[in-house]
PDB file of N, CA and C in Angstrom:
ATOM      1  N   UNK A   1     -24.296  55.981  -0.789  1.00  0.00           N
ATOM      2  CA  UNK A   1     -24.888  55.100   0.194  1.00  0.00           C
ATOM      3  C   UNK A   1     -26.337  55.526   0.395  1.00  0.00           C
ATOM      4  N   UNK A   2     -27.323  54.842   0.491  1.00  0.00           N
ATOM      5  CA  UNK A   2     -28.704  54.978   0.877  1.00  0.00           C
ATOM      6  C   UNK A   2     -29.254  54.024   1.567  1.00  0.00           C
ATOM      7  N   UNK A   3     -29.669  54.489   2.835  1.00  0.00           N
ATOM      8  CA  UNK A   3     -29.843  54.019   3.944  1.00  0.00           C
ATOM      9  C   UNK A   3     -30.135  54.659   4.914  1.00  0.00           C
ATOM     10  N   UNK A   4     -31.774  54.049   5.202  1.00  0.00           N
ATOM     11  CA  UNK A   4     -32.164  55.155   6.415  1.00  0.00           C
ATOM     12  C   UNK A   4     -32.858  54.080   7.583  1.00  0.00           C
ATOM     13  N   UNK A   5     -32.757  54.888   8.663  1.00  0.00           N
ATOM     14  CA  UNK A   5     -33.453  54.411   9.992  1.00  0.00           C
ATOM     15  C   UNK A   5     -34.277  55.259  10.579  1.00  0.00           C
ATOM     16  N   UNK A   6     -35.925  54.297  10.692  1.00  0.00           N
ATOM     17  CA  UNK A   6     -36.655  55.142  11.326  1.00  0.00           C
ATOM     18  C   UNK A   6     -36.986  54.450  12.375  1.00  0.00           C
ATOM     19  N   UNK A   7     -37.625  55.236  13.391  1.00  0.00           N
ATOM     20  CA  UNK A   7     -38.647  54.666  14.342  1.00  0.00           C
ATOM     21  C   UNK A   7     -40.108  55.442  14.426  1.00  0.00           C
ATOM     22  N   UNK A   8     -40.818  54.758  14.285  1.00  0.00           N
ATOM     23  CA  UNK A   8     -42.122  55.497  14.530  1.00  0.00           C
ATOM     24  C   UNK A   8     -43.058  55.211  15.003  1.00  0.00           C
ATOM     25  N   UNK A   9     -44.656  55.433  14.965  1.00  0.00           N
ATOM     26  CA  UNK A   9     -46.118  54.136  14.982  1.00  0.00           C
ATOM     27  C   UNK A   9     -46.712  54.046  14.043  1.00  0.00           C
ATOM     28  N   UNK A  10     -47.134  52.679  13.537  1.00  0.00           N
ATOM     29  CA  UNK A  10     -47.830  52.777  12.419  1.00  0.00           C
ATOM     30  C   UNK A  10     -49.263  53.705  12.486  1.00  0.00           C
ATOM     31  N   UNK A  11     -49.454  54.162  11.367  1.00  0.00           N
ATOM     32  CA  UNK A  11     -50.950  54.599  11.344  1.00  0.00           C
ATOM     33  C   UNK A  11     -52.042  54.026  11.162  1.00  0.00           C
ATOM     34  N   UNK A  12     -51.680  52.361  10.539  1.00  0.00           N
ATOM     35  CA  UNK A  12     -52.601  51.434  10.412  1.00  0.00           C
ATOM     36  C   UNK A  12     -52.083  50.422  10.297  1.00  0.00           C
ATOM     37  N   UNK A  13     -53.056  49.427  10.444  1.00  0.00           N
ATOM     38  CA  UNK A  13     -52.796  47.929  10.198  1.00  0.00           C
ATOM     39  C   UNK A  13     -51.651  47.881   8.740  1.00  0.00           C
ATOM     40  N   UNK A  14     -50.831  47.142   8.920  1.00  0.00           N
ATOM     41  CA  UNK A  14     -49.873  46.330   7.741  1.00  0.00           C
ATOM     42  C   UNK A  14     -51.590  45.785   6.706  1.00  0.00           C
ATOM     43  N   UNK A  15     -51.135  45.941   5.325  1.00  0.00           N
ATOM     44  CA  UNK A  15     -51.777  45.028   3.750  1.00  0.00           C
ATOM     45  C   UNK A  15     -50.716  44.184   3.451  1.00  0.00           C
ATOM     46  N   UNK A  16     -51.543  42.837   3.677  1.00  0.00           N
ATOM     47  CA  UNK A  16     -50.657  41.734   3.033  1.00  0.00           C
ATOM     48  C   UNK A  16     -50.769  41.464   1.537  1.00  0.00           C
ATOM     49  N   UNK A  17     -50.176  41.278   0.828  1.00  0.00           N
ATOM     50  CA  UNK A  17     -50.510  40.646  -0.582  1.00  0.00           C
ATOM     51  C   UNK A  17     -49.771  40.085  -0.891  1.00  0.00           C
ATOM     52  N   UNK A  18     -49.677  39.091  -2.333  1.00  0.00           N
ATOM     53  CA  UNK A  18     -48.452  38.504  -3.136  1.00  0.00           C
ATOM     54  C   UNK A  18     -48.848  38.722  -4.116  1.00  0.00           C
ATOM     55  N   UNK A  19     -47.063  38.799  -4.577  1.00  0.00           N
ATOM     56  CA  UNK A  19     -46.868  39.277  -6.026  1.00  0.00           C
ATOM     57  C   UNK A  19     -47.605  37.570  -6.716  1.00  0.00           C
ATOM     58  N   UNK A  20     -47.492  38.262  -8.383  1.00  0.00           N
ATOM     59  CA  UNK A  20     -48.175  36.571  -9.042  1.00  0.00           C
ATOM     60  C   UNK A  20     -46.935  35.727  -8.899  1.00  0.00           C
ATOM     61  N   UNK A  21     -45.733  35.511  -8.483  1.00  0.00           N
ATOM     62  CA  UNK A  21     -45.539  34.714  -7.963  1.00  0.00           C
ATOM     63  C   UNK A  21     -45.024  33.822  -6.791  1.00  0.00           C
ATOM     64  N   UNK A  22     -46.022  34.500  -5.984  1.00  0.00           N
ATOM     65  CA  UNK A  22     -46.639  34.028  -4.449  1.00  0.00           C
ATOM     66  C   UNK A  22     -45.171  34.585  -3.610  1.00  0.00           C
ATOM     67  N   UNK A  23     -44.587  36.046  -3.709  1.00  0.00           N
ATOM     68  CA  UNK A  23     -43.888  36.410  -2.603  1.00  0.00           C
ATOM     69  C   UNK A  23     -44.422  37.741  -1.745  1.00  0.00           C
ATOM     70  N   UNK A  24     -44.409  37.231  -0.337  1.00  0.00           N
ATOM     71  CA  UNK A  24     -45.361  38.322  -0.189  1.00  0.00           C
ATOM     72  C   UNK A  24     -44.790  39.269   0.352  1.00  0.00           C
ATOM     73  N   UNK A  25     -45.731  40.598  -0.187  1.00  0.00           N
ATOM     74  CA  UNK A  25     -45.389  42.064   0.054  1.00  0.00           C
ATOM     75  C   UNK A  25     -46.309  42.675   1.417  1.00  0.00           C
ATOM     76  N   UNK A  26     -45.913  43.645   2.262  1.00  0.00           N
ATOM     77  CA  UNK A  26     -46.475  43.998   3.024  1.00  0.00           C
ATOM     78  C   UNK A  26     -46.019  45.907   2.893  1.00  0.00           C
ATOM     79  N   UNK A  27     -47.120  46.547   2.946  1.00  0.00           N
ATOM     80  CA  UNK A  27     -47.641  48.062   2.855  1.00  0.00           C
ATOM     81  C   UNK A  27     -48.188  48.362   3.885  1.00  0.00           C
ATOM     82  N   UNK A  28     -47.802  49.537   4.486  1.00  0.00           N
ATOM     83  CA  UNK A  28     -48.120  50.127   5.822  1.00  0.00           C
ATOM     84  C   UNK A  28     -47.341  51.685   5.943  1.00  0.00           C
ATOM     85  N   UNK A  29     -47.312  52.130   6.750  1.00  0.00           N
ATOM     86  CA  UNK A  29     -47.349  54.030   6.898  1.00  0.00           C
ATOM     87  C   UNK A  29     -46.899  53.743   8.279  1.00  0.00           C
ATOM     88  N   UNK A  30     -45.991  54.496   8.579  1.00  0.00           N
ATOM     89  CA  UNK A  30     -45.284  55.278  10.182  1.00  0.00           C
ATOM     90  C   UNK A  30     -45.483  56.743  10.170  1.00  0.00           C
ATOM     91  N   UNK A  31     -45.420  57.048  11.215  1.00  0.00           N
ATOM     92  CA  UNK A  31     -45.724  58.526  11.635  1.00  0.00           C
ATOM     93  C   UNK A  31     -44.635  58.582  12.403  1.00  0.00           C
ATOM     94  N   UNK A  32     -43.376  59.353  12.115  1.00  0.00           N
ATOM     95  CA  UNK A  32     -42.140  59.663  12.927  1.00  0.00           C
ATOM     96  C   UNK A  32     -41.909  61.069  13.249  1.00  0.00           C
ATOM     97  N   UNK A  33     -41.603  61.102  14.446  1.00  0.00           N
ATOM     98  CA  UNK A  33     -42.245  62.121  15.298  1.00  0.00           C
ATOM     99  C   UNK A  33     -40.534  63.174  14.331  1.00  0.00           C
ATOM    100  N   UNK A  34     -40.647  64.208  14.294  1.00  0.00           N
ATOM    101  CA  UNK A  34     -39.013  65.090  13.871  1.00  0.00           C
ATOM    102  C   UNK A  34     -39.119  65.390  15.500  1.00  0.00           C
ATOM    103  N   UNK A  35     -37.687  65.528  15.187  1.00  0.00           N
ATOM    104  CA  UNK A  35     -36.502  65.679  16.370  1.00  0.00           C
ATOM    105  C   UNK A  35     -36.511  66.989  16.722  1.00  0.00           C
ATOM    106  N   UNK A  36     -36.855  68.324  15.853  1.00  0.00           N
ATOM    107  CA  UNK A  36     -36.841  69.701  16.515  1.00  0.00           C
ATOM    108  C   UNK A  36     -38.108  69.835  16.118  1.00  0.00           C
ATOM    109  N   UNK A  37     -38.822  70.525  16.846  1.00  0.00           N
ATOM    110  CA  UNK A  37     -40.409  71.194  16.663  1.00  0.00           C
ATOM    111  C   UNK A  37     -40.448  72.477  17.506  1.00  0.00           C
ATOM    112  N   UNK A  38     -41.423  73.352  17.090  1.00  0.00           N
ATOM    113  CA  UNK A  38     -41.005  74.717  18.086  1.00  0.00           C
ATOM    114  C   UNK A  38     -41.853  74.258  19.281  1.00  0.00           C
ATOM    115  N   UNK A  39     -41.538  74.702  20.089  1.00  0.00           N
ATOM    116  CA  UNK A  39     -41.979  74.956  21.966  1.00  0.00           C
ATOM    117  C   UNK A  39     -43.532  74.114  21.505  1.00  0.00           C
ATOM    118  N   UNK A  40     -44.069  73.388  21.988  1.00  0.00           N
ATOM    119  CA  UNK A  40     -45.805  73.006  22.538  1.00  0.00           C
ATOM    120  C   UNK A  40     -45.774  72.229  21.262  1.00  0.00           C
ATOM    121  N   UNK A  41     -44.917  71.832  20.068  1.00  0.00           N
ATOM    122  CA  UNK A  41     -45.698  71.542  18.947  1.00  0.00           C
ATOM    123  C   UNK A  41     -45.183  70.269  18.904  1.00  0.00           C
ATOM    124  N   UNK A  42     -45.915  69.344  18.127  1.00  0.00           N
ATOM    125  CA  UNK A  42     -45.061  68.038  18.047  1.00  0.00           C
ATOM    126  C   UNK A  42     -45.504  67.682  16.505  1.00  0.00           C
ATOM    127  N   UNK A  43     -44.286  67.536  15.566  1.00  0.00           N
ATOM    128  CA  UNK A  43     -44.422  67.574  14.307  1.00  0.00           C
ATOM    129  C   UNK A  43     -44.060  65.974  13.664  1.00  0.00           C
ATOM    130  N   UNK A  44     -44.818  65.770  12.402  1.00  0.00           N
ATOM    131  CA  UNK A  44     -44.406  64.243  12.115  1.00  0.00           C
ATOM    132  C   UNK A  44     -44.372  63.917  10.664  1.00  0.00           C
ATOM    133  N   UNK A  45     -43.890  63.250  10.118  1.00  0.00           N
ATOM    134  CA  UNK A  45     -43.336  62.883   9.051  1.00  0.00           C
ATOM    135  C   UNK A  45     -44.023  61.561   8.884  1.00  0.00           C
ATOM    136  N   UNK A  46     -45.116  61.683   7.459  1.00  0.00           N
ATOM    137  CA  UNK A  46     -45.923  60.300   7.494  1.00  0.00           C
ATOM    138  C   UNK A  46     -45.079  59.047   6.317  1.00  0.00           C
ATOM    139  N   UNK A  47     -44.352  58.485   6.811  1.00  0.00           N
ATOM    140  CA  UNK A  47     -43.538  57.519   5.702  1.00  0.00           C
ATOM    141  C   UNK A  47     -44.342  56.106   4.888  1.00  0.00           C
ATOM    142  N   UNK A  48     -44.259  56.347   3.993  1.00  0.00           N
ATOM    143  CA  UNK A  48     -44.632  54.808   3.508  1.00  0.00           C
ATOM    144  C   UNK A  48     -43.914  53.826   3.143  1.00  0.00           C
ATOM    145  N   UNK A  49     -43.876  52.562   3.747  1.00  0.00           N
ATOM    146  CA  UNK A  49     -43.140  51.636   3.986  1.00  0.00           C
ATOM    147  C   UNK A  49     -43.572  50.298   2.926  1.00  0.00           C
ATOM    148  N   UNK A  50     -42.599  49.530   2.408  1.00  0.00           N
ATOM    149  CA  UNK A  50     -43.008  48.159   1.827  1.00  0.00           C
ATOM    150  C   UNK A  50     -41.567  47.291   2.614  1.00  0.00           C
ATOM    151  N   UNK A  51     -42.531  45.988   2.661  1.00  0.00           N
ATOM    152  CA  UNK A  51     -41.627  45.483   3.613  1.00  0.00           C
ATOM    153  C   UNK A  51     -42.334  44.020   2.416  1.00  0.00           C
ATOM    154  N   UNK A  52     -40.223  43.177   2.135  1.00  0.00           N
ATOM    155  CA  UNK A  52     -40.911  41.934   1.421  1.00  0.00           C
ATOM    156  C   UNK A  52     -40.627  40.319   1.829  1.00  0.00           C
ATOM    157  N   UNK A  53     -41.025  39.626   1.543  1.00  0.00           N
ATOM    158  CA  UNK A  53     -41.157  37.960   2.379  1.00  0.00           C
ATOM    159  C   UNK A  53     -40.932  38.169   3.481  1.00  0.00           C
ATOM    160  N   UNK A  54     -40.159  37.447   4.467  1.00  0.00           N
ATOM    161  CA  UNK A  54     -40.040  37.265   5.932  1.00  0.00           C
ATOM    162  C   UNK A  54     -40.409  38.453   7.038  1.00  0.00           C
ATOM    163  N   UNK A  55     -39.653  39.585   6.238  1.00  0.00           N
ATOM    164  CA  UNK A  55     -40.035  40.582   7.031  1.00  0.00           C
ATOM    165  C   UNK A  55     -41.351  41.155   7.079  1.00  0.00           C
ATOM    166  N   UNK A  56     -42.252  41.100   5.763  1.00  0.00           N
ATOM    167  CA  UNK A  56     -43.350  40.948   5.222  1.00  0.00           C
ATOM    168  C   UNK A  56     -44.277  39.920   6.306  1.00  0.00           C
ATOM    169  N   UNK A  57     -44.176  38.939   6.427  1.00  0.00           N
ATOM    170  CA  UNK A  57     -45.066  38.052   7.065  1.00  0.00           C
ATOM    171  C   UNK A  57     -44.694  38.964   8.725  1.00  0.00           C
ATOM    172  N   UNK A  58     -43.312  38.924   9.007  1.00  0.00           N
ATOM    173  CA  UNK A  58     -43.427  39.377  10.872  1.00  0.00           C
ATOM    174  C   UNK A  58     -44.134  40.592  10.745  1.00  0.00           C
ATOM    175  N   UNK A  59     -43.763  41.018   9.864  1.00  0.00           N
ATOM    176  CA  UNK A  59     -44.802  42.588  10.320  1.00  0.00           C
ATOM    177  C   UNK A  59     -45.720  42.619  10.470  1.00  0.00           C
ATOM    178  N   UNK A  60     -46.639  41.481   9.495  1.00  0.00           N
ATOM    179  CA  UNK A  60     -48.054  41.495   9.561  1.00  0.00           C
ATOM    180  C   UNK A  60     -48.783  40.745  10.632  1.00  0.00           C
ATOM    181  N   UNK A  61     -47.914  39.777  11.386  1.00  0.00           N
ATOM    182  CA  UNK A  61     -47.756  38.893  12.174  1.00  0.00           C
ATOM    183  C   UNK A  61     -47.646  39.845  13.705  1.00  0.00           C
ATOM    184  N   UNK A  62     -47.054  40.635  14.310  1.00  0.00           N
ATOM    185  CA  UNK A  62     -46.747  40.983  15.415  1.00  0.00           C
ATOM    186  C   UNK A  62     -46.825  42.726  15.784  1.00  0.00           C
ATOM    187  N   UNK A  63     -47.116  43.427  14.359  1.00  0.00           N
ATOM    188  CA  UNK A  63     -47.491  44.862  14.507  1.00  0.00           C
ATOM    189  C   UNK A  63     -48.831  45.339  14.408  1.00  0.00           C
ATOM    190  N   UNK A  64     -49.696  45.930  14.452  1.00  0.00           N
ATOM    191  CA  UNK A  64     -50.808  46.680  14.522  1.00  0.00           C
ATOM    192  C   UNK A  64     -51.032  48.147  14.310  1.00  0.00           C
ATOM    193  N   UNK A  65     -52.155  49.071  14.365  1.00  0.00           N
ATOM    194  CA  UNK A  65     -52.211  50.093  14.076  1.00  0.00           C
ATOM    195  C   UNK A  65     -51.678  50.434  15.260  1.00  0.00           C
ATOM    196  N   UNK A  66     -50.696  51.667  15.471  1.00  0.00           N
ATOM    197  CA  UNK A  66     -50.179  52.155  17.108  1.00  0.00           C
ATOM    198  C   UNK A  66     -48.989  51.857  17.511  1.00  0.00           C
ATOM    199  N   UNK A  67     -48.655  50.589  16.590  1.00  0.00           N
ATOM    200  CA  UNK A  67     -47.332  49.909  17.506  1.00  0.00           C
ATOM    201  C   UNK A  67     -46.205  50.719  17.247  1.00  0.00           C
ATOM    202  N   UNK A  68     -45.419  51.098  18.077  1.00  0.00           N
ATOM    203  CA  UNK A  68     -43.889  51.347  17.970  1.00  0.00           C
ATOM    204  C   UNK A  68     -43.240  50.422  16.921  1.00  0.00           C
ATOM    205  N   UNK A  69     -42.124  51.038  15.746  1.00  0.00           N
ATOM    206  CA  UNK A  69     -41.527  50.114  14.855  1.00  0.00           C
ATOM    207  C   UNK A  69     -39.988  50.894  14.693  1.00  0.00           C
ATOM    208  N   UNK A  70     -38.897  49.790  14.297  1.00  0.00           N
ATOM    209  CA  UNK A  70     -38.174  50.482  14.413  1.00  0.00           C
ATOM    210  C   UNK A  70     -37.667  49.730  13.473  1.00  0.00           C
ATOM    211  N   UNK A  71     -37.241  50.074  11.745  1.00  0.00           N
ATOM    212  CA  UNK A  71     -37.228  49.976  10.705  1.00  0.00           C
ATOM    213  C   UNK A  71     -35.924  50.688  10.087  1.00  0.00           C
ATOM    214  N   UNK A  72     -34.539  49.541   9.227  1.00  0.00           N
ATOM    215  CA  UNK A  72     -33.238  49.432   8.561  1.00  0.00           C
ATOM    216  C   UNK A  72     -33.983  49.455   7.165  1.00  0.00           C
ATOM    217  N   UNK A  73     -33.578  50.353   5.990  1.00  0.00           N
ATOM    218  CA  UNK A  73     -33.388  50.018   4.892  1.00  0.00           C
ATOM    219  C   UNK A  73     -33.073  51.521   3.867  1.00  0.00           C
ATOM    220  N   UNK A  74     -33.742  51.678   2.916  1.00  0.00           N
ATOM    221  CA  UNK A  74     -33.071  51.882   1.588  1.00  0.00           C
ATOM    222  C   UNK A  74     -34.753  53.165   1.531  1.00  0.00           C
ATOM    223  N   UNK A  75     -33.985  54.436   0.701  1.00  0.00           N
ATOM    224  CA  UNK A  75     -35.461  55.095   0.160  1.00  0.00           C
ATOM    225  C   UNK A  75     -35.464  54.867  -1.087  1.00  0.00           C
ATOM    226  N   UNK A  76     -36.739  54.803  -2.008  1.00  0.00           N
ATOM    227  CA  UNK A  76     -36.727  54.444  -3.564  1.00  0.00           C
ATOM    228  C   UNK A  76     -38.005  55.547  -4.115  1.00  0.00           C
ATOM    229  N   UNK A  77     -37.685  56.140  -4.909  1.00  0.00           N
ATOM    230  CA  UNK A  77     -38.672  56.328  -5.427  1.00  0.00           C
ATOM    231  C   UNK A  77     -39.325  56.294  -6.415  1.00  0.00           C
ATOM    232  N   UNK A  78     -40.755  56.694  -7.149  1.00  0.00           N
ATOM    233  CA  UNK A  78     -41.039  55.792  -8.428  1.00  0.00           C
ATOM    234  C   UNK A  78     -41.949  56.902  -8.832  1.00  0.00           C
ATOM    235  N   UNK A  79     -42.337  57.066 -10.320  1.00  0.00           N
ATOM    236  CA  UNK A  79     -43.051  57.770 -10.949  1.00  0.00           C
ATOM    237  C   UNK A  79     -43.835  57.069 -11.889  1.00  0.00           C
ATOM    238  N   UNK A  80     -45.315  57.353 -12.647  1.00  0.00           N
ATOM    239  CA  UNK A  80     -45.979  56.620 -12.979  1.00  0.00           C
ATOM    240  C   UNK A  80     -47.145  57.593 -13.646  1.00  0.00           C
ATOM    241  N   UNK A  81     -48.009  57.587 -14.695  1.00  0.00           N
ATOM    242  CA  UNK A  81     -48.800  58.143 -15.101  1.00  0.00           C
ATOM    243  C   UNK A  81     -50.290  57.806 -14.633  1.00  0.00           C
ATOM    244  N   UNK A  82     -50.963  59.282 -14.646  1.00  0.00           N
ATOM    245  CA  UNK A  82     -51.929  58.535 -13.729  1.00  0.00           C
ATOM    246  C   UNK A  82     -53.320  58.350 -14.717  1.00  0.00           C
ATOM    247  N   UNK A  83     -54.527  57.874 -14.068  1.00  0.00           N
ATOM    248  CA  UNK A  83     -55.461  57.994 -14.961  1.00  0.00           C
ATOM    249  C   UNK A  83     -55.846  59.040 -15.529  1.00  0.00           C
ATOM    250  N   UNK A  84     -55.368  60.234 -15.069  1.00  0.00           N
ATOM    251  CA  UNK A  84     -56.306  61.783 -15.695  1.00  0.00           C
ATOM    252  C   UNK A  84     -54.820  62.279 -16.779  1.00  0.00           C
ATOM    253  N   UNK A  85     -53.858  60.975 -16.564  1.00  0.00           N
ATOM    254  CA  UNK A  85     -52.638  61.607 -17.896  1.00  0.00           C
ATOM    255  C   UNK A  85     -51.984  62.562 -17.182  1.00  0.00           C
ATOM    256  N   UNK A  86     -51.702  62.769 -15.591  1.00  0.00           N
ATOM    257  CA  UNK A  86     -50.867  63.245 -15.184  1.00  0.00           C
ATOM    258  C   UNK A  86     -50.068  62.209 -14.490  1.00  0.00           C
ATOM    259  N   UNK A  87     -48.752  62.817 -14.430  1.00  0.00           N
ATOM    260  CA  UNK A  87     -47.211  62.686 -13.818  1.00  0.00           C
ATOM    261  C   UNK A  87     -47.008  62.359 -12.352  1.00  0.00           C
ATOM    262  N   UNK A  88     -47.312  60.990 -11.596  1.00  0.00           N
ATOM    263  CA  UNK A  88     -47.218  60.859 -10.176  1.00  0.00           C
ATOM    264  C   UNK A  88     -46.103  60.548  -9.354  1.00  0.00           C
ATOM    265  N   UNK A  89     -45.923  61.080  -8.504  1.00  0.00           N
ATOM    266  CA  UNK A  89     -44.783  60.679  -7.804  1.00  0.00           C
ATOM    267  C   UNK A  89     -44.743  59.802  -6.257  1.00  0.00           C
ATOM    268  N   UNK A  90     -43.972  58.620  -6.274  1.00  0.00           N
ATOM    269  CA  UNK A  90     -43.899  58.586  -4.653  1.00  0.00           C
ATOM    270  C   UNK A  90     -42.918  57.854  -4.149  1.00  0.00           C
TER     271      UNK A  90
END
């Protein structure tokens, strides 16, 4: 099973785009605070998020940099070569 729930604030405005054929994707970052931190500290976990069609348009539609979000889905990750011919991950 894979499936996670966060809540966090974004760190910036939602990027709208569409794929070439016109479904649109939305990219944005949360900052979720972790649940244990030692005494005075407050620690955070910066996530990057893609969100696609409907949910894609509300996000970009009703969130902002700051807003509280509270986000159902799936982690994926992807690897890719980069321009200098190294091995990227994210």
């Amino acid at each position: 099973m894979n499936k996670a729930i966060l809540m966090g604030r974004l760190t910036r405005d939602p990027e709208m785009r569409q794929t070439p054929n016109g479904v649109p994707v939305a990219r944005f970052s949360i900052a979720v605070n972790r649940r244990f931190a030692k005494e005075g500290q407050q620690n955070a976990d910066f996530i990057e998020c893609v969100a696609w069609r409907q949910t894609a348009e509300f996000v970009c539609r009703y969130f902002h940099k700051g807003s509280m979000i509270a986000l159902t889905g799936s982690i994926q990750s992807r690897s890719w070569d980069g321009s200098d011919g190294k091995k990227r991950y994210a």
